[in-house]
Protein backbone atom coordinates (compact mmCIF):
# COMPACT_ATOMS: atom_id res chain seq x y z
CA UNK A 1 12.48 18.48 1.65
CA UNK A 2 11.03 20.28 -1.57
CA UNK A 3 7.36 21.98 -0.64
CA UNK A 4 6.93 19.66 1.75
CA UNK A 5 7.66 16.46 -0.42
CA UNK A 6 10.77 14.32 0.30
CA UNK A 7 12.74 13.54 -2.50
CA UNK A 8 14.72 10.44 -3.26
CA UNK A 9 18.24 10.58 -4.42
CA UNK A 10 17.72 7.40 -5.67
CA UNK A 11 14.88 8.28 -8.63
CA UNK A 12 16.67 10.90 -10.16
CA UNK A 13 15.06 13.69 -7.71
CA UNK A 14 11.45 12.43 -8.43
CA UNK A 15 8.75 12.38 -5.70
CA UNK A 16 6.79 9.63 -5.14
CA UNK A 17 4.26 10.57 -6.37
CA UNK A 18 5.61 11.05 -9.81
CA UNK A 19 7.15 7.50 -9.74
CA UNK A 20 3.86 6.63 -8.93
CA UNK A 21 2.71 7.99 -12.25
CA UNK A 22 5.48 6.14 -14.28
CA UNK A 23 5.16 2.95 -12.87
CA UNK A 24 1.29 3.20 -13.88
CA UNK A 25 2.12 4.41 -17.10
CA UNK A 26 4.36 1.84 -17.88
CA UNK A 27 1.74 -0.66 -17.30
CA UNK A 28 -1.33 0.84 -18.97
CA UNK A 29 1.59 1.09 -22.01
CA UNK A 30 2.65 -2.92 -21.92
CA UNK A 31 -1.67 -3.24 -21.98
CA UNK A 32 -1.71 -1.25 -24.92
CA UNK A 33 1.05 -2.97 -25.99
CA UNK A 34 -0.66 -6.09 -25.71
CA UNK A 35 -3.52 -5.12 -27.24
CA UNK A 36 -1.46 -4.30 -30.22
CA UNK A 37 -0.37 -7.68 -30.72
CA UNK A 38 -4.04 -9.15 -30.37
CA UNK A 39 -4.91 -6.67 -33.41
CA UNK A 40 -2.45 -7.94 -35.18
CA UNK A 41 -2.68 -11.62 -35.00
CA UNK A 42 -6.57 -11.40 -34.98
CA UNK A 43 -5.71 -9.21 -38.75
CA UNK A 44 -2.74 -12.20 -39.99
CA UNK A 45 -6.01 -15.24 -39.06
CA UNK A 46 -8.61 -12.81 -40.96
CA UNK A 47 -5.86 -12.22 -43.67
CA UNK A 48 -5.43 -16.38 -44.30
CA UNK A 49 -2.79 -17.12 -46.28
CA UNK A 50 -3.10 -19.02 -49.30
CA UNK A 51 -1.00 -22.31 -49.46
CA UNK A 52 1.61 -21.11 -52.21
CA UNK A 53 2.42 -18.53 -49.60
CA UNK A 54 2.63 -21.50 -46.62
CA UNK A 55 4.50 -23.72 -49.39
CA UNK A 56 7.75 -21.58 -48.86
CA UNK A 57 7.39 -23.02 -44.65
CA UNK A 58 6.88 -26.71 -45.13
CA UNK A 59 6.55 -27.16 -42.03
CA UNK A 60 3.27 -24.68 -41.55
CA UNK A 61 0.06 -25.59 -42.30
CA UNK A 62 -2.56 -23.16 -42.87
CA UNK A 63 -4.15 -24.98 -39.06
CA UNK A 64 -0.19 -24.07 -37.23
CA UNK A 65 -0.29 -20.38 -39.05
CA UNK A 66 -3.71 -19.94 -37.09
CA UNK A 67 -2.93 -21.85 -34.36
CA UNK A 68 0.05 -20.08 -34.03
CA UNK A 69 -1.99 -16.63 -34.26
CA UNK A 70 -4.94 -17.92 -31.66
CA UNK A 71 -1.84 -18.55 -29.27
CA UNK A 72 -0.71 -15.01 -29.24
CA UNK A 73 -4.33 -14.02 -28.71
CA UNK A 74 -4.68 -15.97 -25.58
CA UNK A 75 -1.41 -15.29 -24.38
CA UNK A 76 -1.68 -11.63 -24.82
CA UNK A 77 -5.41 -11.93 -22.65
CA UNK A 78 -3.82 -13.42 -19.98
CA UNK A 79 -0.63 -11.22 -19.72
CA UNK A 80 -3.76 -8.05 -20.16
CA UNK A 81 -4.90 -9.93 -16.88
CA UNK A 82 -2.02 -10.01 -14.98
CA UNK A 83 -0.83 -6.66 -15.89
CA UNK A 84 -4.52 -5.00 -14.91
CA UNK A 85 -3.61 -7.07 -11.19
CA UNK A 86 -0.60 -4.89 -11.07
CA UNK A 87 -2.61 -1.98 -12.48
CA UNK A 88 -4.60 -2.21 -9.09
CA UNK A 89 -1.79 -2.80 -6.87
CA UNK A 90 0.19 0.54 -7.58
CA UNK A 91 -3.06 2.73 -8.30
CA UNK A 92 -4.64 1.43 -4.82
CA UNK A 93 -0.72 1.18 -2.94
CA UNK A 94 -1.73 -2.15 -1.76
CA UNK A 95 1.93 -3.11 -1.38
CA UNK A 96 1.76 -6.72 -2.74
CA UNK A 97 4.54 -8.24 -4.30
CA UNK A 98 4.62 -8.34 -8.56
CA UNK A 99 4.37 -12.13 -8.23
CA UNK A 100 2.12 -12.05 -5.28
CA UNK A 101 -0.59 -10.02 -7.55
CA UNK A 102 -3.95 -12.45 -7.80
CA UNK A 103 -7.51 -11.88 -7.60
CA UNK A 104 -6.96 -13.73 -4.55
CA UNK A 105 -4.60 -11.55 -2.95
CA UNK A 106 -5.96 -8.20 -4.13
CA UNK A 107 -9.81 -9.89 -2.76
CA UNK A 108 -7.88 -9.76 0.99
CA UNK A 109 -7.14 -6.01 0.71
CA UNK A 110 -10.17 -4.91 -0.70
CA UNK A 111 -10.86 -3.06 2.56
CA UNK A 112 -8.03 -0.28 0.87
CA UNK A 113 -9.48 0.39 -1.93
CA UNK A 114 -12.15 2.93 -2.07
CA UNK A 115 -14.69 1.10 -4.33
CA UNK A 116 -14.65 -1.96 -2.41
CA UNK A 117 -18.48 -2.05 -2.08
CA UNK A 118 -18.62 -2.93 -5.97
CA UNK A 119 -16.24 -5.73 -5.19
């Protein structure tokens, strides 16, 4: 024991509470991340290509290039949604699963998080 916090061999000599703040970090950085990527395809529709440019692709149509775009949008949303579920797992230490983290399943232990009377 280091001032009264047990360190783990197995994270490099990290406490847990500083592997706490990685794994957090790392997902508020794949949201950001993610939020990247909507800027940009939102910026590639807004930019719309003319068809000489799509003429080089014959097999994209200015409606594919966009529907391609709108796509990643929507895919990128519901990764942001998935990822804030994990957000609230680790912050709150509610000890569910990555795969096991739903509204559903976060909704059953609202009881440990300290804001559950806005829930």
């Amino acid at each position: 024991m280091t001032g009264g916090i047990l360190l783990n061999s197995q994270t490099g000599g990290k406490t847990e509470e500083e592997m706490q703040i990685i794994r957090v970090y790392g997902i508020i950085n794949k949201i950001l991340s993610c939020y990247k990527s909507i800027n940009q395809a939102s910026n590639f529709i807004k930019r719309r290509p003319t068809i000489t440019e799509l003429d080089n692709n014959e097999e994209m149509t200015v409606i594919d290039y966009n529907h391609f775009h709108y796509d990643v949008i929507v895919h990128k949303l519901s990764t942001i949604r998935d990822l804030s579920f994990k957000l609230i797992n680790k912050i709150y230490s509610l000890q569910l699963k990555d795969r096991n983290c739903n509204w559903d399943n976060i909704w059953k232990k609202r009881n440990l998080i300290p804001v559950s009377g806005i829930l």
